[in-house]
Protein backbone atom coordinates (compact mmCIF):
# COMPACT_ATOMS: atom_id res chain seq x y z
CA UNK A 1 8.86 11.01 12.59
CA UNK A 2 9.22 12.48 8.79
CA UNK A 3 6.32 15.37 8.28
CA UNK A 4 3.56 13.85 6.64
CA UNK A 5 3.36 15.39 3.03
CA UNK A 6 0.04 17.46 2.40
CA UNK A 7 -0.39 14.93 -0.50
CA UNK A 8 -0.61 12.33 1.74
CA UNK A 9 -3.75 10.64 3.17
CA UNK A 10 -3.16 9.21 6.97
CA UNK A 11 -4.72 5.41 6.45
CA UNK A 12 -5.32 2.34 8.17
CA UNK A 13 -5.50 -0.96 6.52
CA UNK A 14 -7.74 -3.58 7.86
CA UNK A 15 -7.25 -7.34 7.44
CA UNK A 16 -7.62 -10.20 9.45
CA UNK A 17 -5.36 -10.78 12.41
CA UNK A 18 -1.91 -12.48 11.86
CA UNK A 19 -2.13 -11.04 8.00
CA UNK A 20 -0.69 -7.95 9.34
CA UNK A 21 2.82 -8.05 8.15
CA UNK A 22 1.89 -9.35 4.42
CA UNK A 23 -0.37 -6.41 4.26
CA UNK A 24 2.61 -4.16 5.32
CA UNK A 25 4.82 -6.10 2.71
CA UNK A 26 2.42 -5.61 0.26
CA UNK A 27 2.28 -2.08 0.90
CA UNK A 28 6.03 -1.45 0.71
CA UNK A 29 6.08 -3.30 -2.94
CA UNK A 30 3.14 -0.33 -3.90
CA UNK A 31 6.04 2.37 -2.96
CA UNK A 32 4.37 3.32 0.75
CA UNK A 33 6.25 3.22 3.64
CA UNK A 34 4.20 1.44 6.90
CA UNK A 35 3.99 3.15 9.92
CA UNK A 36 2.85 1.29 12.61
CA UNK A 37 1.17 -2.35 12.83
CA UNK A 38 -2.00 -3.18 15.35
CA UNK A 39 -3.74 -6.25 15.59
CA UNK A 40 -5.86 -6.35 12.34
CA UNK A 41 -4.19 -3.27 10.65
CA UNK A 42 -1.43 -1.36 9.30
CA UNK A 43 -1.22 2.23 9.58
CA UNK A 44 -0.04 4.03 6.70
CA UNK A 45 0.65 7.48 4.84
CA UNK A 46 -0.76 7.01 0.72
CA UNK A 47 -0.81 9.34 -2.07
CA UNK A 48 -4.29 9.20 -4.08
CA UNK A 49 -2.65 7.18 -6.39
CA UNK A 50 -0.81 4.53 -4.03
CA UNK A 51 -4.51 5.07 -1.76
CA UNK A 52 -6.36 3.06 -5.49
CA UNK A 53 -3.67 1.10 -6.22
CA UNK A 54 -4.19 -0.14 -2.36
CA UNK A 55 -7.90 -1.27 -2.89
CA UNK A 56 -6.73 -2.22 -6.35
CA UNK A 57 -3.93 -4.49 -5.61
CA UNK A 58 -4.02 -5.49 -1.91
CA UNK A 59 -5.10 -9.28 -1.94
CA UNK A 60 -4.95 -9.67 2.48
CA UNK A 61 -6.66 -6.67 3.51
CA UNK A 62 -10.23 -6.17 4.75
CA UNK A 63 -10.40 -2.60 3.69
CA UNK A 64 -8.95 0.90 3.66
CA UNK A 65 -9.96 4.06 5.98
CA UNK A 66 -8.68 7.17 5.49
CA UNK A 67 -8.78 9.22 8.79
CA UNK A 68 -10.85 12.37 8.65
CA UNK A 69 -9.83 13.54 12.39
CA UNK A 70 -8.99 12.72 15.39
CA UNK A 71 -10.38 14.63 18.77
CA UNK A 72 -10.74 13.85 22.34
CA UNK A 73 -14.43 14.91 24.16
CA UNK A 74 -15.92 13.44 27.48
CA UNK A 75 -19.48 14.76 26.92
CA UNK A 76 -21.96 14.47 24.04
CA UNK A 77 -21.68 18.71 23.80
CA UNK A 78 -18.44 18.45 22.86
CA UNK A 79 -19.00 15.39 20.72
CA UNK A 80 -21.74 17.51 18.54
CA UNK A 81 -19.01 20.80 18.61
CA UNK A 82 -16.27 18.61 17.64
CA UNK A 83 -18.63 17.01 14.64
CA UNK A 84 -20.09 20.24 13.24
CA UNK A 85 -16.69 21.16 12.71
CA UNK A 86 -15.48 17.63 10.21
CA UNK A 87 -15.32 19.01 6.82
CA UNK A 88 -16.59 15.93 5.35
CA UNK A 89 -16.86 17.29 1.61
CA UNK A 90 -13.66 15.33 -0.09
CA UNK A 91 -15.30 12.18 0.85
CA UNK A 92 -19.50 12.56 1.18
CA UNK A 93 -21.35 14.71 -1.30
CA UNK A 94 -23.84 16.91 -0.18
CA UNK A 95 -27.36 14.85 -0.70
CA UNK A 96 -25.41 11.47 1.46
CA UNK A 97 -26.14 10.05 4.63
CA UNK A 98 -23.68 7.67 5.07
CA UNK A 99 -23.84 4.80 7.68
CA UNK A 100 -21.37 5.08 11.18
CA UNK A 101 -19.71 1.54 12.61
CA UNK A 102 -18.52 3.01 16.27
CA UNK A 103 -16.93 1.29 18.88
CA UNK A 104 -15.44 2.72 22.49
CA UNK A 105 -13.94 1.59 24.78
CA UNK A 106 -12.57 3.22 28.24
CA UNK A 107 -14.01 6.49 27.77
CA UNK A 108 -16.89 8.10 29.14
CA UNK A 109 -19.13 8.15 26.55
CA UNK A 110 -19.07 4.69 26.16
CA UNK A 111 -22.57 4.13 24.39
CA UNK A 112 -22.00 2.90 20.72
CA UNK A 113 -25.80 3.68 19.49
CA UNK A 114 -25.77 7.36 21.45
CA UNK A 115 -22.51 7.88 19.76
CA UNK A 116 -23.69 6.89 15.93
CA UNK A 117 -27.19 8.98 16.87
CA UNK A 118 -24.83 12.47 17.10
CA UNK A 119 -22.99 11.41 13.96
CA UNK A 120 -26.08 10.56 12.10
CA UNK A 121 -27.80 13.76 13.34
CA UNK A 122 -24.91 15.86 11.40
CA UNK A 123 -26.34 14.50 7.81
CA UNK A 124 -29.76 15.53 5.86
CA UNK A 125 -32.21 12.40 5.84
CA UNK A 126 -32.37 11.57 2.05
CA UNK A 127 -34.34 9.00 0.53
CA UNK A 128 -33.05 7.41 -3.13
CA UNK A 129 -28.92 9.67 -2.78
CA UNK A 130 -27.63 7.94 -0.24
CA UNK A 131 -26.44 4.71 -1.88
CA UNK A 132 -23.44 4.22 -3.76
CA UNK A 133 -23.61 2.78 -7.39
CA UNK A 134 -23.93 -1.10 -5.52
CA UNK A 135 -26.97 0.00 -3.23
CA UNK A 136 -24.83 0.10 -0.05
CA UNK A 137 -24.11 3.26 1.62
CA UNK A 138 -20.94 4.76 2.48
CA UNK A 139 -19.48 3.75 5.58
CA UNK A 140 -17.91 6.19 8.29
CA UNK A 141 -16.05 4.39 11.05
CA UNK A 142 -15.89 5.59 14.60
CA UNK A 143 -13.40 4.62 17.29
CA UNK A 144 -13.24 5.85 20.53
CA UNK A 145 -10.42 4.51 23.10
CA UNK A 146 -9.95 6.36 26.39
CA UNK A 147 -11.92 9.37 25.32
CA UNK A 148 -10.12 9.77 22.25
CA UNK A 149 -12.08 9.39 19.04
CA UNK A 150 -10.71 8.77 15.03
CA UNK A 151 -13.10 9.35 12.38
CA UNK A 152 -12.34 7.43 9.26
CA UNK A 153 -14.36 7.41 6.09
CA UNK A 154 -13.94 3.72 4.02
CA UNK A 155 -12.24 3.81 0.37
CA UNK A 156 -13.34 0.23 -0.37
CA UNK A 157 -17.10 -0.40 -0.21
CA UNK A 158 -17.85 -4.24 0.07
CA UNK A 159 -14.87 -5.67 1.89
CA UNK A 160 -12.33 -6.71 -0.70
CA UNK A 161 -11.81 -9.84 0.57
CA UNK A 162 -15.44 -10.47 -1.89
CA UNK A 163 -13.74 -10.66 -5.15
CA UNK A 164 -17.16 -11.13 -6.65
CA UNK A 165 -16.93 -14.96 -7.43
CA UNK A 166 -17.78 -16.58 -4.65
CA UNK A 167 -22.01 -18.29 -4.59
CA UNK A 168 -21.70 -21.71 -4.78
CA UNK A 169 -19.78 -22.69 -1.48
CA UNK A 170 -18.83 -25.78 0.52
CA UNK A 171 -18.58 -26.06 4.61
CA UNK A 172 -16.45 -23.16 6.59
CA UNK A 173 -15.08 -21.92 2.92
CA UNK A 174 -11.93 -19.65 3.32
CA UNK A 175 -11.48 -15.59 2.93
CA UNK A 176 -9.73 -15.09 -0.21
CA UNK A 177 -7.92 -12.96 1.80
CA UNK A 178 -6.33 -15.67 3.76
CA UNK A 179 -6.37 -17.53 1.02
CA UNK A 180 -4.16 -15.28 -0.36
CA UNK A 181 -2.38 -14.98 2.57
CA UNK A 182 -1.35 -18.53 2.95
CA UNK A 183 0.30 -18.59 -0.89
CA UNK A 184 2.28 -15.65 0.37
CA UNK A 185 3.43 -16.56 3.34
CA UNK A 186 4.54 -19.95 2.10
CA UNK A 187 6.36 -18.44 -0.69
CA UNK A 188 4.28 -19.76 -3.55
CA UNK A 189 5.71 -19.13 -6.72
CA UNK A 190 2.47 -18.80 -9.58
CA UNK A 191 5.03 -19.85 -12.41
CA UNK A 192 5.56 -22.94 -10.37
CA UNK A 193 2.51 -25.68 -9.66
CA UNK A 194 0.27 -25.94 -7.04
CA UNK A 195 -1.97 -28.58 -6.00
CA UNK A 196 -5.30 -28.31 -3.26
CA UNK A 197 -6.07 -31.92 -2.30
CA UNK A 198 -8.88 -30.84 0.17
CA UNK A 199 -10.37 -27.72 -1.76
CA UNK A 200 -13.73 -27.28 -0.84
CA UNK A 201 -15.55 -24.60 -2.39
CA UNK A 202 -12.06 -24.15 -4.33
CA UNK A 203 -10.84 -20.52 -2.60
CA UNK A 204 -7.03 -21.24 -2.44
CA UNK A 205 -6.96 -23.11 -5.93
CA UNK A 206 -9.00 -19.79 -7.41
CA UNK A 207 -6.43 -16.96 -5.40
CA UNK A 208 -3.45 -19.13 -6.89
CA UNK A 209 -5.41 -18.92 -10.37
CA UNK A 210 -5.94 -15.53 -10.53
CA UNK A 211 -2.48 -14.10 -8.89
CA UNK A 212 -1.01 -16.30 -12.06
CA UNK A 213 -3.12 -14.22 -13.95
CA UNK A 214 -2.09 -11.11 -13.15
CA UNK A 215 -6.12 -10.76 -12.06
CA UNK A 216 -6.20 -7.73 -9.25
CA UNK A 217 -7.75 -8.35 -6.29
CA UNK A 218 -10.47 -5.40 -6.91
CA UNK A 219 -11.06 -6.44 -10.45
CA UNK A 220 -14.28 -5.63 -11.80
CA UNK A 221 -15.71 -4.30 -8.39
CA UNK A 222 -17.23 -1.16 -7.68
CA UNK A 223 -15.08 0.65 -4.70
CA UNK A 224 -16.57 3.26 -2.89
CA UNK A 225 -13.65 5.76 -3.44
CA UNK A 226 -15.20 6.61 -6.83
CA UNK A 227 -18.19 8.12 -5.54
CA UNK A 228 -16.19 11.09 -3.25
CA UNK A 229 -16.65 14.39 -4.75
CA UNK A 230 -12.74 14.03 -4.86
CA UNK A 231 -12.26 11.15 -7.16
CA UNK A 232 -9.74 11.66 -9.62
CA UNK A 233 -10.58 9.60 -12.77
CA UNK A 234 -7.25 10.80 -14.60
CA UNK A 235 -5.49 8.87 -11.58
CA UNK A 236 -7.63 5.85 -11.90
CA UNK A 237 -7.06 5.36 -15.17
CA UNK A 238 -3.26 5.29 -14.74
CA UNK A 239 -3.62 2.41 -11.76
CA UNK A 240 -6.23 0.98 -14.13
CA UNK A 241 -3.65 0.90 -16.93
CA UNK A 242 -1.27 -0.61 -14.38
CA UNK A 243 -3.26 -3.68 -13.63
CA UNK A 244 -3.99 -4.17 -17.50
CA UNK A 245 -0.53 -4.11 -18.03
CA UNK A 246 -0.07 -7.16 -15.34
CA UNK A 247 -2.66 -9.04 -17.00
CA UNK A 248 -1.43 -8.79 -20.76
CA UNK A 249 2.05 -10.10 -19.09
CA UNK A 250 0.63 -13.08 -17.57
CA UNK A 251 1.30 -16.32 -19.58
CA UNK A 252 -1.54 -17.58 -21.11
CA UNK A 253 -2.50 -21.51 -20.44
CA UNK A 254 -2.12 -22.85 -24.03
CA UNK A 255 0.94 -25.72 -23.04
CA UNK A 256 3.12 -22.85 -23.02
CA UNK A 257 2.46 -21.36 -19.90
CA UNK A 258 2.57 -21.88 -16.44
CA UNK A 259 1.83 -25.32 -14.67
CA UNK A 260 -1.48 -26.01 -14.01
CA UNK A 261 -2.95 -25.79 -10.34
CA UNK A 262 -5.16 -28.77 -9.57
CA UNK A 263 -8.06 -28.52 -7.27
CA UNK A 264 -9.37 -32.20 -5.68
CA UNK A 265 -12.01 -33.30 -2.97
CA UNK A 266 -13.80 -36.50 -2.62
CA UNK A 267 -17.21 -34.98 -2.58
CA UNK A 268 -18.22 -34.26 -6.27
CA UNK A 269 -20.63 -31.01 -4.96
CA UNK A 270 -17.79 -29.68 -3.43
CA UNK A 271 -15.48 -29.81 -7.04
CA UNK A 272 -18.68 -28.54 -8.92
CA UNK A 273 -18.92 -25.75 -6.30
CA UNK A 274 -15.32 -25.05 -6.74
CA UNK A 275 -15.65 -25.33 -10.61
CA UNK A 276 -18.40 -23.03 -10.98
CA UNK A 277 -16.76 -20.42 -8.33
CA UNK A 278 -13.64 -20.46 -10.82
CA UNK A 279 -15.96 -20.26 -13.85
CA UNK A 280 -17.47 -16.82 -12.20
CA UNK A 281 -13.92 -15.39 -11.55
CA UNK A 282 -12.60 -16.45 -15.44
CA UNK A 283 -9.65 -18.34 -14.18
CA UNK A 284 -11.46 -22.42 -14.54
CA UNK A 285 -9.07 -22.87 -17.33
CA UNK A 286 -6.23 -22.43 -14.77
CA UNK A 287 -6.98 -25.16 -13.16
CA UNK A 288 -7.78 -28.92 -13.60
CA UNK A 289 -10.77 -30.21 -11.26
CA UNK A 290 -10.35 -34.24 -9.87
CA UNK A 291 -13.08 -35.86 -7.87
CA UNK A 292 -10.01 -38.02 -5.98
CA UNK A 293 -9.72 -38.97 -1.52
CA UNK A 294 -6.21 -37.70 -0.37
CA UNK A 295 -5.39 -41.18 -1.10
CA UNK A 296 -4.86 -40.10 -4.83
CA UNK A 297 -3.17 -36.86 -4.68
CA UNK A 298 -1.16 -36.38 -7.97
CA UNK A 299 0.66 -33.41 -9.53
CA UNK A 300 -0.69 -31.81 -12.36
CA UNK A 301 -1.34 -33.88 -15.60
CA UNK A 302 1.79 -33.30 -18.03
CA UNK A 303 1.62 -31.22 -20.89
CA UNK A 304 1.11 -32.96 -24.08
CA UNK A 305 3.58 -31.10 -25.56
CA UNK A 306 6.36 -32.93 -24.00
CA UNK A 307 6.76 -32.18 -20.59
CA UNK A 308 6.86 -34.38 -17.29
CA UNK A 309 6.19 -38.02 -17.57
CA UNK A 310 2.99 -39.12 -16.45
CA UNK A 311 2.03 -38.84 -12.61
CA UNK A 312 5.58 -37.03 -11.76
CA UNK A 313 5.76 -33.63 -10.97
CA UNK A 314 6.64 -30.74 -13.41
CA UNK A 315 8.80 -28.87 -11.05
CA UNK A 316 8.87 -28.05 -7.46
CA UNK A 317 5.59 -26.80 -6.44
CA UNK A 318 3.29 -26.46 -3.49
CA UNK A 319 0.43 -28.70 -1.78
CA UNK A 320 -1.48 -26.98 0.01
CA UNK A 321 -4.79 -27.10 1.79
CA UNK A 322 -7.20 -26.91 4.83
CA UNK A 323 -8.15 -29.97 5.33
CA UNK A 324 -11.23 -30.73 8.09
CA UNK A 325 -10.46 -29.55 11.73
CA UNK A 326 -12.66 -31.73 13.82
CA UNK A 327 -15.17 -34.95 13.58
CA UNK A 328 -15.24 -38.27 11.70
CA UNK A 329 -14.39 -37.90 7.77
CA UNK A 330 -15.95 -40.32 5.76
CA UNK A 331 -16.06 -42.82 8.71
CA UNK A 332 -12.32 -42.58 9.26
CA UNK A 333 -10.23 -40.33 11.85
CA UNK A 334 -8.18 -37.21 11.29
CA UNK A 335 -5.53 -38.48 12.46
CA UNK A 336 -5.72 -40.96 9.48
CA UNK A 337 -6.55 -38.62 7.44
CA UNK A 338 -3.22 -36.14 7.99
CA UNK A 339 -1.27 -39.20 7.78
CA UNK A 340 -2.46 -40.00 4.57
CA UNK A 341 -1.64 -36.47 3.24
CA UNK A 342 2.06 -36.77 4.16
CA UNK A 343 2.75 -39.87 2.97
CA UNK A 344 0.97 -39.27 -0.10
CA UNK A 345 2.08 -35.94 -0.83
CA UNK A 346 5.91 -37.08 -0.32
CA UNK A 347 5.28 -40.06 -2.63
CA UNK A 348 3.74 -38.45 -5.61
CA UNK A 349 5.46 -34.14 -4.88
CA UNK A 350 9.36 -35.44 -3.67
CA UNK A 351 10.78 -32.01 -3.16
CA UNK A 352 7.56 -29.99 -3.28
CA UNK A 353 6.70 -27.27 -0.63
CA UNK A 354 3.99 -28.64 1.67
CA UNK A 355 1.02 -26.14 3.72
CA UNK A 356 -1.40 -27.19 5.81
CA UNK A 357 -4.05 -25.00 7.91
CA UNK A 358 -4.94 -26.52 11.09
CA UNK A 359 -6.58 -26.39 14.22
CA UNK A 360 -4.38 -28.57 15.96
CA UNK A 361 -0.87 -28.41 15.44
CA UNK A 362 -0.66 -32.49 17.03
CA UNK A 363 -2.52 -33.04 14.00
CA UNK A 364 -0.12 -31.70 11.78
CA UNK A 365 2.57 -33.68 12.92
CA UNK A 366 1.11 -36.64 11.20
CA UNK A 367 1.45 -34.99 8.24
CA UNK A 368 5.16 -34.42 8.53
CA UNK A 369 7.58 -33.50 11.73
CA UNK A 370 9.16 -30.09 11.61
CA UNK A 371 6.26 -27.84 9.86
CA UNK A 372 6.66 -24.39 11.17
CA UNK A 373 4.35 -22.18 11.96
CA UNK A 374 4.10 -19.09 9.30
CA UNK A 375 0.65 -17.69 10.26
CA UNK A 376 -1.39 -17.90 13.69
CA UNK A 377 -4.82 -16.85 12.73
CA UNK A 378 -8.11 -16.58 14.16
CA UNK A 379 -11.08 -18.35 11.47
CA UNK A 380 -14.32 -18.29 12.61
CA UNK A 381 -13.42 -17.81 16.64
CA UNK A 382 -10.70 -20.91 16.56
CA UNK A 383 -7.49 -20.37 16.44
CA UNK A 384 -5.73 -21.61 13.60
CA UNK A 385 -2.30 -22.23 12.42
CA UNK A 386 -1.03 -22.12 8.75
CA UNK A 387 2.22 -24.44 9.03
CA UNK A 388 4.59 -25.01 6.17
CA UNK A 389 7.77 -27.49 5.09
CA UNK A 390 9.76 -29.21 2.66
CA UNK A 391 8.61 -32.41 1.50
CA UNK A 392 11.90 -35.12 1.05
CA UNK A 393 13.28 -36.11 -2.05
C-alpha cells in the first residue's frame, strides 16, 4: 500500500448498509482514492480540503470520522496510559468535553459504559464550552474489536443525512440519504423528469429537487469540523465557492429549464407534508404536487411554451417510489396495488426508467417481470430491496 501523505487524514465514512459503493463512487468523483469498504463504511485517506468537500458534497453518507489512533490494551491501566497519551488538540479545544459512542466486541474489556467513563475522565468538566454552535457536543467514537481500539473524532455534527428540511412527515418517511441513494443507483438523470407516485412526506421528490439544483447536501448546516482549533476558513471558503459555483450552473425552472419532478399520493396530508418539507428546503418550485391514487399517474404537465402534448411524457424519465410494504391500502391489496403501478406507469411513461423499493420482491413482480435488484438495504430492521427496469415502449 502507497505511504499515506502527512497531508492526509485516515477516515471512515459512515452510511447506511448497501450504500457503500455509491459512497465510494462519490468519493472517487471528489479526487480521493477508497481504501477499503465494510458494512456501513468506506475507509478513506482525505486532504482537509477533499475531508469538507466530503461533509459538503456527500449525499449517502451518515457521517465522517477521522481516526485519532489506534492501540491495542487488555486492562483499564493500559486503557488510561494509552489515553493520556491522544493529542486531541487539532480536533477539541481546551475548555471541551466532548461526548464518547463506544462499542467492543471480543476483547477483554468488553464494558461499553467502563470504557466511555476512562475516556470521559481524560476531559475537564465544563459547564456552558462544551457545545458546538448547534447545542450538541462533539462526538468521539470508540471501537474496540478483539482488544484493539480506534479512536475517531466526527467532522459532521448532526448526521448529514438531516438536510435541515424535514418536520412535517408522513408514515416510515425515507433517509435522504437513501433517498439519494436510490436516484443514483438507478441512474437518474436531474436534466431528465422524474415522477414519485407514492411520495409520502415527499423525501425522494425533494433529493431529486435539490441534486437538479446544484443544492449540496450540507447546505446551510452547521458541521462540527468548524469548531476544531484546526479549521481552516481559507479552505472552506474555496469548497464553499465550489458549491456556489454548482448552484449558479443549475438551470433555473422558468420553461426553460429542466423537466419538472412531480410528487403524488392519495392522502392530501401526506402532499401538504411533502409540500411544506420542499418549501423548507427552497426547491417547491421544482416540483408540481397532485393529490392523485396510482390509478392516475401522469408525467409532468407540458410546458406552455411548446413542449410535450398534454399527458405524454417530455422525455425519458424515471418513476420511482416506495410504495406501502405491508397491510390493506385503502381497502384494497398490495398486490393490486403494484399491479396498478405497472400497468399505469407503462401506459402513461412508455420508455421511462421504472424504481420501486420493496419489502417483498413477489410483490414487485406485479409491477413488472425482470426488475433487478440495485440496492439490498436494511430500513427500519426489514430488509429491503430497491429494484429497477425499463418500462416498454
Amino acid at each position: 500500500m502507497a505511504r499515506r501523505r502527512a497531508s492526509d487524514h485516515p477516515c471512515l465514512v459512515v452510511c447506511p448498509p448497501g450504500l457503500e459503493d455509491l459512497v465510494a463512487d462519490e468519493l472517487v468523483a471528489l479526487g480521493a482514492r477508497p481504501e477499503r469498504t465494510t458494512r456501513g463504511g468506506v475507509s478513506v485517506g482525505l486532504t482537509t480540503r477533499r475531508l469538507y468537500a466530503a461533509n459538503l458534497f456527500l449525499r449517502c453518507a451518515t457521517r465522517v470520522l477521522v481516526r485519532v489512533d489506534r492501540f491495542t490494551v487488555r486492562s483499564f491501566a493500559d486503557l488510561e496510559r494509552r489515553i493520556a497519551a491522544v493529542d486531541w488538540s487539532p480536533w477539541l479545544g481546551a475548555d471541551v468535553a466532548p461526548r464518547f459512542r463506544v462499542t467492543t466486541r471480543h476483547s477483554k474489556l468488553w464494558h461499553d459504559g467502563a470504557v466511555a467513563e476512562r475516556f470521559a475522565a481524560a476531559f475537564p468538566e465544563v459547564d456552558g464550552a462544551d457545545e458546538d454552535a448547534d447545542g450538541h457536543r462533539p462526538l468521539v467514537v470508540v471501537r474496540g474489536v478483539d482488544d484493539r481500539f480506534t479512536v475517531s473524532v466526527d467532522a459532521s455534527g448532526a448526521p448529514l443525512h438531516e438536510r435541515g428540511w424535514r418536520q412535517a412527515t408522513a408514515k416510515a418517511p425515507l433517509r435522504e440519504s437513501v433517498a439519494a441513494g436510490l436516484l443514483a443507483s438507478a441512474g437518474w438523470d436531474p436534466t431528465t423528469p422524474l415522477v414519485d407516485p407514492m411520495c409520502g412526506s415527499g423525501t425522494i421528490a425533494i433529493e431529486a429537487a435539490l441534486r437538479s439544483a446544484g443544492v449540496p447536501a450540507a447546505a446551510d448546516r452547521h458541521l462540527a469540523l468548524w469548531d476544531w482549533p484546526t479549521y481552516e476558513p481559507g479552505t472552506w471558503a474555496s469548497v464553499a465557492a465550489d458549491a456556489a459555483r454548482l448552484r449558479d450552473a443549475a438551470p433555473v425552472p422558468d420553461g426553460s429549464g429542466p423537466p419538472r419532478i412531480v410528487a403524488a399520493d392519495r392522502d392530501a396530508g401526506a402532499v401538504e407534508a411533502a409540500r411544506a418539507n420542499a418549501e423548507r428546503a427552497g426547491v417547491a418550485d421544482r416540483i408540481e404536487f397532485r393529490v392523485a391514487p396510482v390509478a392516475e399517474l401522469r408525467p409532468p404537465e407540458p410546458d406552455p411554451s411548446g413542449g410535450a402534448t398534454t399527458g405524454a411524457a417530455s422525455g425519458p424519465g424515471l418513476v420511482a417510489t416506495n410504495p406501502p410494504w405491508g397491510g390493506r391500502v385503502g381497502g384494497g391489496d398490495l398486490r393490486n396495488l403494484y399491479a396498478t403501478l405497472g400497468r399505469v406507469a407503462a401506459e402513461r411513461c412508455p420508455g421511462w426508467g421504472i424504481g420501486v423499493l420493496v419489502a417483498d420482491r413477489a410483490l414487485a413482480r406485479q409491477v413488472r417481470p425482470g426488475l433487478g435488484e440495485r440496492l439490498h438495504l436494511e430500513l427500519g430492521g426489514r430488509s429491503a430491496h430497491w429494484l429497477v427496469g425499463r418500462l416498454p415502449t
